[in-house]
Protein backbone atom coordinates (compact mmCIF):
# COMPACT_ATOMS: atom_id res chain seq x y z
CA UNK A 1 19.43 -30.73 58.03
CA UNK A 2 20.57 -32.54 55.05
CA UNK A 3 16.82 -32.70 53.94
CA UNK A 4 15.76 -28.85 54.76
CA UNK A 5 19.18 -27.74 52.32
CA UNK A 6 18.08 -30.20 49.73
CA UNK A 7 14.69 -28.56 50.06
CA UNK A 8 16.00 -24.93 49.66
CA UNK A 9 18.26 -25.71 46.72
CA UNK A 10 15.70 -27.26 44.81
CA UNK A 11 13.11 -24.79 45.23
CA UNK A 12 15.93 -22.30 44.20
CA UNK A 13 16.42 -24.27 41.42
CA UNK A 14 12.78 -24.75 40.01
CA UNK A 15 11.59 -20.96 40.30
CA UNK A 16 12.86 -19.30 37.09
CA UNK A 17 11.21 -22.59 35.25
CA UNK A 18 7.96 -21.19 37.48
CA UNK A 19 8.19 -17.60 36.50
CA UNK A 20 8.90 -18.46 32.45
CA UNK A 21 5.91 -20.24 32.56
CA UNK A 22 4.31 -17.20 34.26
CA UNK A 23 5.85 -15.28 31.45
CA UNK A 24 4.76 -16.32 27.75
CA UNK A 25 7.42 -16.44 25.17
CA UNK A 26 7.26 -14.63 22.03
CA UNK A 27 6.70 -17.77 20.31
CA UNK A 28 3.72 -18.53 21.79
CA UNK A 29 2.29 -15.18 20.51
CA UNK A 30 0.02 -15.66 17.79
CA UNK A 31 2.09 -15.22 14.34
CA UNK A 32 0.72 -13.08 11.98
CA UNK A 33 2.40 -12.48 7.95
CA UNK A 34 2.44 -9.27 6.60
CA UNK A 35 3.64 -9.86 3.15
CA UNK A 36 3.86 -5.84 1.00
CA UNK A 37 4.34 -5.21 -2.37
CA UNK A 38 8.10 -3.53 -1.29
CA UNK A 39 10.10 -1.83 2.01
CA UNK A 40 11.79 0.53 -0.60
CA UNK A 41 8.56 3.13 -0.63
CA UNK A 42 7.72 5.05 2.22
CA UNK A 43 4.19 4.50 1.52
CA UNK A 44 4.85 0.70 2.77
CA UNK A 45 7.07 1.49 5.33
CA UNK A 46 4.26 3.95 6.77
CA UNK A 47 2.06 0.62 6.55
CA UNK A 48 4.81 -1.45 7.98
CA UNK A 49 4.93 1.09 11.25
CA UNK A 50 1.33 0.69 12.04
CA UNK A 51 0.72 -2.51 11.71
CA UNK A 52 3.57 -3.34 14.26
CA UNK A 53 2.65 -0.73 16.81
CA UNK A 54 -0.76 -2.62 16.35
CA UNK A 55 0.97 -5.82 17.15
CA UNK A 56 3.27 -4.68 19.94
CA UNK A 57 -0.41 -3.79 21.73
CA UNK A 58 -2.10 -6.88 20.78
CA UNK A 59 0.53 -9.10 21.44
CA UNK A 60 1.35 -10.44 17.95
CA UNK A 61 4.44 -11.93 16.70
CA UNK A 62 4.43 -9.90 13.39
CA UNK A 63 6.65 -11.36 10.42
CA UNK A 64 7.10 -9.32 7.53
CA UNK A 65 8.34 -9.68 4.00
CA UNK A 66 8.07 -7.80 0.45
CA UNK A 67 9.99 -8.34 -2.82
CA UNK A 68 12.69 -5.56 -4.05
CA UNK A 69 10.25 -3.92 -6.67
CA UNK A 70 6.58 -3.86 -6.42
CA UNK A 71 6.34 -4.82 -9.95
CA UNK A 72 8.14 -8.71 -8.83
CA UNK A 73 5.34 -10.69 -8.32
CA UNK A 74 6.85 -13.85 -8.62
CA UNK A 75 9.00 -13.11 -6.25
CA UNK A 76 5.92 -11.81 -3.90
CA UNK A 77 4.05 -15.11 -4.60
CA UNK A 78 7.34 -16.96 -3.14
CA UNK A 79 6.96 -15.02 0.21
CA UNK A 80 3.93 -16.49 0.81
CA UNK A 81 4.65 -19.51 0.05
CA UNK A 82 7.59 -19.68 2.27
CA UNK A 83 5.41 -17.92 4.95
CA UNK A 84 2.91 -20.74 4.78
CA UNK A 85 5.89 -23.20 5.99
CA UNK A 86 6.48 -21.02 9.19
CA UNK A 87 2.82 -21.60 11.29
CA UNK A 88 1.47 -18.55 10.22
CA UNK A 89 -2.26 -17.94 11.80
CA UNK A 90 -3.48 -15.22 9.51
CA UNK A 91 -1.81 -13.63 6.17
CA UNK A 92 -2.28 -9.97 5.35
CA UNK A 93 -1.04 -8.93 2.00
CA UNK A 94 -1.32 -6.45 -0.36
CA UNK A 95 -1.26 -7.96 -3.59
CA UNK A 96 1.35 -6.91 -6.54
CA UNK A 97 -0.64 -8.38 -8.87
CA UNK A 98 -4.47 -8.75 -8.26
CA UNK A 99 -4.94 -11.75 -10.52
CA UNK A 100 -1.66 -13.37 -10.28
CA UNK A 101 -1.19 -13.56 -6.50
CA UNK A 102 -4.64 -15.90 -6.64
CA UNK A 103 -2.47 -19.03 -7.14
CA UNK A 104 -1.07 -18.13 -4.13
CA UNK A 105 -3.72 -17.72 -1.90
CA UNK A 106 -4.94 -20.93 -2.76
CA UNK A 107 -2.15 -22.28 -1.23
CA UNK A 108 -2.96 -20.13 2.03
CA UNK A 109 -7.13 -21.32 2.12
CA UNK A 110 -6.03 -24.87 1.80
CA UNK A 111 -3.81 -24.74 4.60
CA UNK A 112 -6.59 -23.06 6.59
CA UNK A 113 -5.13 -19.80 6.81
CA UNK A 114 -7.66 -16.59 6.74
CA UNK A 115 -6.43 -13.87 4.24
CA UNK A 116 -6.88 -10.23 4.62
CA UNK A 117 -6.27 -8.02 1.74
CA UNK A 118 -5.00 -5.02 2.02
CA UNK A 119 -4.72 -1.69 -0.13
CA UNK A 120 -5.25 -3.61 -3.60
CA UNK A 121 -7.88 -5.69 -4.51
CA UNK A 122 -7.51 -9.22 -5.96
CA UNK A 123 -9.21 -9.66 -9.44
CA UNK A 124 -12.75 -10.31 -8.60
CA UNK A 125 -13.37 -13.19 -11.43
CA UNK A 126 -9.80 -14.72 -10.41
CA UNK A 127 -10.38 -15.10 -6.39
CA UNK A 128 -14.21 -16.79 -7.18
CA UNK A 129 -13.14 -19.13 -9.91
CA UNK A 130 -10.35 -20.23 -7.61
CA UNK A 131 -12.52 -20.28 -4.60
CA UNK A 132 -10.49 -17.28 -2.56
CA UNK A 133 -12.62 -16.02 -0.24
CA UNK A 134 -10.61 -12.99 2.36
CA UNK A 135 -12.13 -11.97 5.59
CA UNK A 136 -11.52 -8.79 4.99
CA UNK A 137 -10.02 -5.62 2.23
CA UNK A 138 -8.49 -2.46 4.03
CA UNK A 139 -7.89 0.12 2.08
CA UNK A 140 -8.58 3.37 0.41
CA UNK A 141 -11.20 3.23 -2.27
CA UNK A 142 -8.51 4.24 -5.06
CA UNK A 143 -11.17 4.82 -8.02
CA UNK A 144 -12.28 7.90 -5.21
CA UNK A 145 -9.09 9.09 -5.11
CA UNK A 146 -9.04 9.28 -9.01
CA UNK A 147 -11.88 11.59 -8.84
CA UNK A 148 -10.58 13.73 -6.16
CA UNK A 149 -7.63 14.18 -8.58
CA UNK A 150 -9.48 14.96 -11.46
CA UNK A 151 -11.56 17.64 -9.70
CA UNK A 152 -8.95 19.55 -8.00
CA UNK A 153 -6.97 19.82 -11.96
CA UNK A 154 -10.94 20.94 -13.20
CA UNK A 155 -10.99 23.95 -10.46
CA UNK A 156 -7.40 24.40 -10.45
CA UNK A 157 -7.55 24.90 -14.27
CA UNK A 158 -10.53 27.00 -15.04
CA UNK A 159 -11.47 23.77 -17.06
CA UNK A 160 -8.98 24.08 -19.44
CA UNK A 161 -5.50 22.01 -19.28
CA UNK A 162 -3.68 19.68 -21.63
CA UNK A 163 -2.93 16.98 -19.59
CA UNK A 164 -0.42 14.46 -19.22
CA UNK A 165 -1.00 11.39 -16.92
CA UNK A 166 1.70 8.73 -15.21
CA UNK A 167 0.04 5.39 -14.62
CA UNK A 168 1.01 2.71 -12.11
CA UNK A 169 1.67 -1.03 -13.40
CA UNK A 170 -1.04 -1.90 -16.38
CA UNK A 171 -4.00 -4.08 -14.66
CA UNK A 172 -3.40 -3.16 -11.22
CA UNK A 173 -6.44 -2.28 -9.70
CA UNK A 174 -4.67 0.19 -7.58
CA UNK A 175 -3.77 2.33 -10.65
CA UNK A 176 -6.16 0.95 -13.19
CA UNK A 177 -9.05 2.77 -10.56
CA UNK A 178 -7.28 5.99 -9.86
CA UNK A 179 -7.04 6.19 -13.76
CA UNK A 180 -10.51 5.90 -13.98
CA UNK A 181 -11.43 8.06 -11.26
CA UNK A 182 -9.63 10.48 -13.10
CA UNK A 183 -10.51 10.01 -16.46
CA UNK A 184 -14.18 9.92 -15.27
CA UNK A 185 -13.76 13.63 -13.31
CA UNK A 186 -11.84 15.28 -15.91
CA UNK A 187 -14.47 13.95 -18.89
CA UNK A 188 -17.10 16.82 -17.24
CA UNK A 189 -14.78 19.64 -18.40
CA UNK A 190 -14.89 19.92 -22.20
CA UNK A 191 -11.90 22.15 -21.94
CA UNK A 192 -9.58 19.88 -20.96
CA UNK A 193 -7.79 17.48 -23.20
CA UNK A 194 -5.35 14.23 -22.00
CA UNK A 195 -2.62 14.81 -24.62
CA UNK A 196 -0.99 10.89 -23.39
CA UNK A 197 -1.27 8.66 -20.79
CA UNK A 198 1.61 5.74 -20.12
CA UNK A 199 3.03 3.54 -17.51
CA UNK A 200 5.53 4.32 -14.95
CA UNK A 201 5.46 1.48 -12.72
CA UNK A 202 4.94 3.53 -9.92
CA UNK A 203 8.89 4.18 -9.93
CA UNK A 204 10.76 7.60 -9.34
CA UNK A 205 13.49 7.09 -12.60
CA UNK A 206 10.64 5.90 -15.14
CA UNK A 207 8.63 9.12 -13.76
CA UNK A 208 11.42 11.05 -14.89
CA UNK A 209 12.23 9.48 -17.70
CA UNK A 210 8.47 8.71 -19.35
CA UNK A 211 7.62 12.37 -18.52
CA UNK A 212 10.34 13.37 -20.56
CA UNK A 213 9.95 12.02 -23.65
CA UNK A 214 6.20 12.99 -22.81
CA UNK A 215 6.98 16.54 -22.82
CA UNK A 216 9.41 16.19 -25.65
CA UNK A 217 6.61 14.96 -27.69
CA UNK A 218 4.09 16.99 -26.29
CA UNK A 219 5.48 20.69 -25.64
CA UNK A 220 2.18 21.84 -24.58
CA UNK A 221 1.35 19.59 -22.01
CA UNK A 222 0.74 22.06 -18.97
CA UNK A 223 -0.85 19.74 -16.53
CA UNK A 224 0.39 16.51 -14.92
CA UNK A 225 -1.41 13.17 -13.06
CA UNK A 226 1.13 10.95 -11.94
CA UNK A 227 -0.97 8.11 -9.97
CA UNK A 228 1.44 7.89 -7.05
CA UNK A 229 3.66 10.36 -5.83
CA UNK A 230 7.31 8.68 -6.24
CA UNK A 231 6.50 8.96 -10.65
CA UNK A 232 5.10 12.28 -9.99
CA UNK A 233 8.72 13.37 -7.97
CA UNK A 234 10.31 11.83 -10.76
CA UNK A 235 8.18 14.03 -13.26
CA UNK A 236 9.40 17.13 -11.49
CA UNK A 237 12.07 16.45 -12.17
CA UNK A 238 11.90 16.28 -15.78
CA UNK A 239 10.16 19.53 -15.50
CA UNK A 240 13.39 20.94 -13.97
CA UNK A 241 15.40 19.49 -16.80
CA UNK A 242 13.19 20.92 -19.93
CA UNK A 243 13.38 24.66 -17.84
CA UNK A 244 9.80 24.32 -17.09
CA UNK A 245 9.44 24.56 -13.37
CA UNK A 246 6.61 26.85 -12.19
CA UNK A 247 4.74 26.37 -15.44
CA UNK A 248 3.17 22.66 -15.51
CA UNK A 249 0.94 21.77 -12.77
CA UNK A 250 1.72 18.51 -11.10
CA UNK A 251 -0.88 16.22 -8.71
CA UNK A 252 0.11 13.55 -7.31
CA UNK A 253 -0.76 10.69 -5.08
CA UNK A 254 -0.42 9.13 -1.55
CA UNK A 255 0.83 12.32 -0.34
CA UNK A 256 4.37 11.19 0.87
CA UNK A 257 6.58 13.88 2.96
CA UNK A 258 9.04 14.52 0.32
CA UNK A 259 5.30 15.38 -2.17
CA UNK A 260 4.30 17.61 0.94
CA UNK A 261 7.84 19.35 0.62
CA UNK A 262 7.12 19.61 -2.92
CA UNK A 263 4.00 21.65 -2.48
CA UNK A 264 5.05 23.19 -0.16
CA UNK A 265 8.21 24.62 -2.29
CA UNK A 266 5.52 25.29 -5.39
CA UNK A 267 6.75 22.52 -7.96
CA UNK A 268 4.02 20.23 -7.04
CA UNK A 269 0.10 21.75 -6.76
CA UNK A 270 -1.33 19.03 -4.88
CA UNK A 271 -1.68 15.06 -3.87
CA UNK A 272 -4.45 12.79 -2.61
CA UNK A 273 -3.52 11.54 1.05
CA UNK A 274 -4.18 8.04 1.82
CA UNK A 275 -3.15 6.75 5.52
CA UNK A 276 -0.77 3.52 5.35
CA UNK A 277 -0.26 3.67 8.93
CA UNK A 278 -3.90 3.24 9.25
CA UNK A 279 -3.89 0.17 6.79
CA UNK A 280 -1.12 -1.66 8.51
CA UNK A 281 -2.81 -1.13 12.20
CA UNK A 282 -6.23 -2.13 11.11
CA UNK A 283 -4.97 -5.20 9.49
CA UNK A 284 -3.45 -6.86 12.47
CA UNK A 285 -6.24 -5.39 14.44
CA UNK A 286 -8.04 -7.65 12.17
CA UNK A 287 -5.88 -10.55 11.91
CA UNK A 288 -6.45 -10.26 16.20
CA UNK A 289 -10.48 -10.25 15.49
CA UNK A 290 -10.30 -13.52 12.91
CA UNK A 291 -8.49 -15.38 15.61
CA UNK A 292 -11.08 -14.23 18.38
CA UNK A 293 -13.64 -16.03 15.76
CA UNK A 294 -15.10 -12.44 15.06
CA UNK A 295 -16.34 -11.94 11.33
CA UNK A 296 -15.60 -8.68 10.03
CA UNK A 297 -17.08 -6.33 7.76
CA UNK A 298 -16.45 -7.09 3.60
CA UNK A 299 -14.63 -3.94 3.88
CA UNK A 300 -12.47 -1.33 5.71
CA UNK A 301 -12.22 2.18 4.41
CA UNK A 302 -9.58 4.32 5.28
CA UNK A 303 -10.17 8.32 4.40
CA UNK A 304 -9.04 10.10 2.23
CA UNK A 305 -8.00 14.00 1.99
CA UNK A 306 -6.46 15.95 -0.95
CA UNK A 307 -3.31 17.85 -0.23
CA UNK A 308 -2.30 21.71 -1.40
CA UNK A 309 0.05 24.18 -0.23
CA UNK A 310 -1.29 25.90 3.15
């Protein structure tokens, strides 16, 4: 008897261990970084959303990080280092600063870790003389996106507009393309002139304020191209202050709700729609396929689609 209660309390004893092994514990789901540029734009946490409904499917143990300002690289290139320490499988990241995040990286392909790159490009030259190689880029192409701007403010227009334009952070490819697709679009109509270009830093306050000492110095600036949508909110704003609302045109970029409420309300025309939620799924989708030992495409487009009122 002594033997057969032994028996029982044992076996009572060793069944949760059997059913936790039955079980696997989120630690022994693949880990996968997601390091962004910032949390404090909707854009990223759009990005953020997708890529951890994509993990919650997969099964991925999804750690992510981002500096305070996009503009911080330094701090951005500390994330990653930091991540390294943790066991991280892959590293998806979208780059605050195409050249200086290479350093970085390097630290990532000698510890074996497969890079994707998301949304920005790294510096072509940079990532080859340092011998970065990622799997993958998923993005929109951003130089596109430029045009796309730059022909809606040609039709819009009639041809004719005295421009003003908002650029992100100087030699970022994400704004240093969408400038150019811009540039390149608008240069077919004779009729219409860029009166200044300058940084914003892709930042609501220095939207505001740039645009306003823009328009101070150039009173006949009737058109607007702020490359993301936060410095073209900001420019609104400055169109508010100077009186001018209804009577400068203003296209933005990334198409974020409160730029849909905008056009909606008539004080912005129109913004180029890129799909961050998109972005964020496909990269742990792709982080999954690295770790399956499939090799993916050089590159992942996401759509675009330009925005106006309905």
């Amino acid at each position: 008897m002594r033997k057969l209660i032994l028996f029982v309390v044992l076996s009572s004893a060793l069944a949760p261990v059997s059913c936790n092994r039955a079980a696997p514990a989120a630690d022994d789901k693949p880990k996968v970084a997601l390091v962004l540029k910032t949390l404090n734009h909707p854009f990223f946490v759009d990005m953020r959303r997708g890529a951890q409904e994509a993990a919650d499917r997969l099964g991925v143990n999804l750690q992510v990080q981002a500096a305070e300002r996009e503009s911080d690289v330094d701090k951005q290139m500390q994330i990653v280092e930091n991540m390294l320490q943790t066991g991280i499988k892959v590293l998806a990241i979208t780059p605050s600063g195409s050249r200086e995040i290479v350093s970085a990286l390097v630290k990532a392909k000698n510890a074996g870790v497969p890079i994707v790159i998301v949304d920005t490009r790294l510096d072509a030259k940079a990532a080859s003389d340092a011998g970065v190689v990622a799997q993958t880029f998923i993005g929109s192409d951003n130089y596109e996106g430029g045009k796309l701007a730059g022909e809606y403010t040609v039709t819009a227009t009639g041809g004719k507009a005295k421009v003003g334009i908002l650029e992100g952070i100087p030699g970022h490819e994400t704004g240093d393309s969408r400038l150019r697709g811009y540039r390149d679009a608008v240069a077919k109509a004779p009729g219409i002139t860029i009166v200044a270009s300058q940084p914003a830093n892709w930042e609501r306050d220095q939207g505001f304020n740039v645009f306003q000492n823009m328009l101070q110095a150039h009173p006949d600036i009737d058109t607007v191209f702020a490359a993301s949508d936060l410095m073209a909110l900001g420019a609104i704003e400055a169109i508010a202050a100077a009186g001018k609302t209804g009577k400068i045109r203003v296209v933005g970029f990334d198409a974020l709700d409160d730029a849909k409420k905008a056009i909606e309300a008539g004080t912005m025309a129109a913004s180029v729609a890129q799909f961050p939620y998109e972005m964020g799924k496909a990269a742990v989708e792709s982080a999954v396929k690295i770790l399956a030992g499939e090799k993916l495409p050089a590159d992942i487009m996401v759509r675009l689609e330009m925005v106006t009122k309905r």
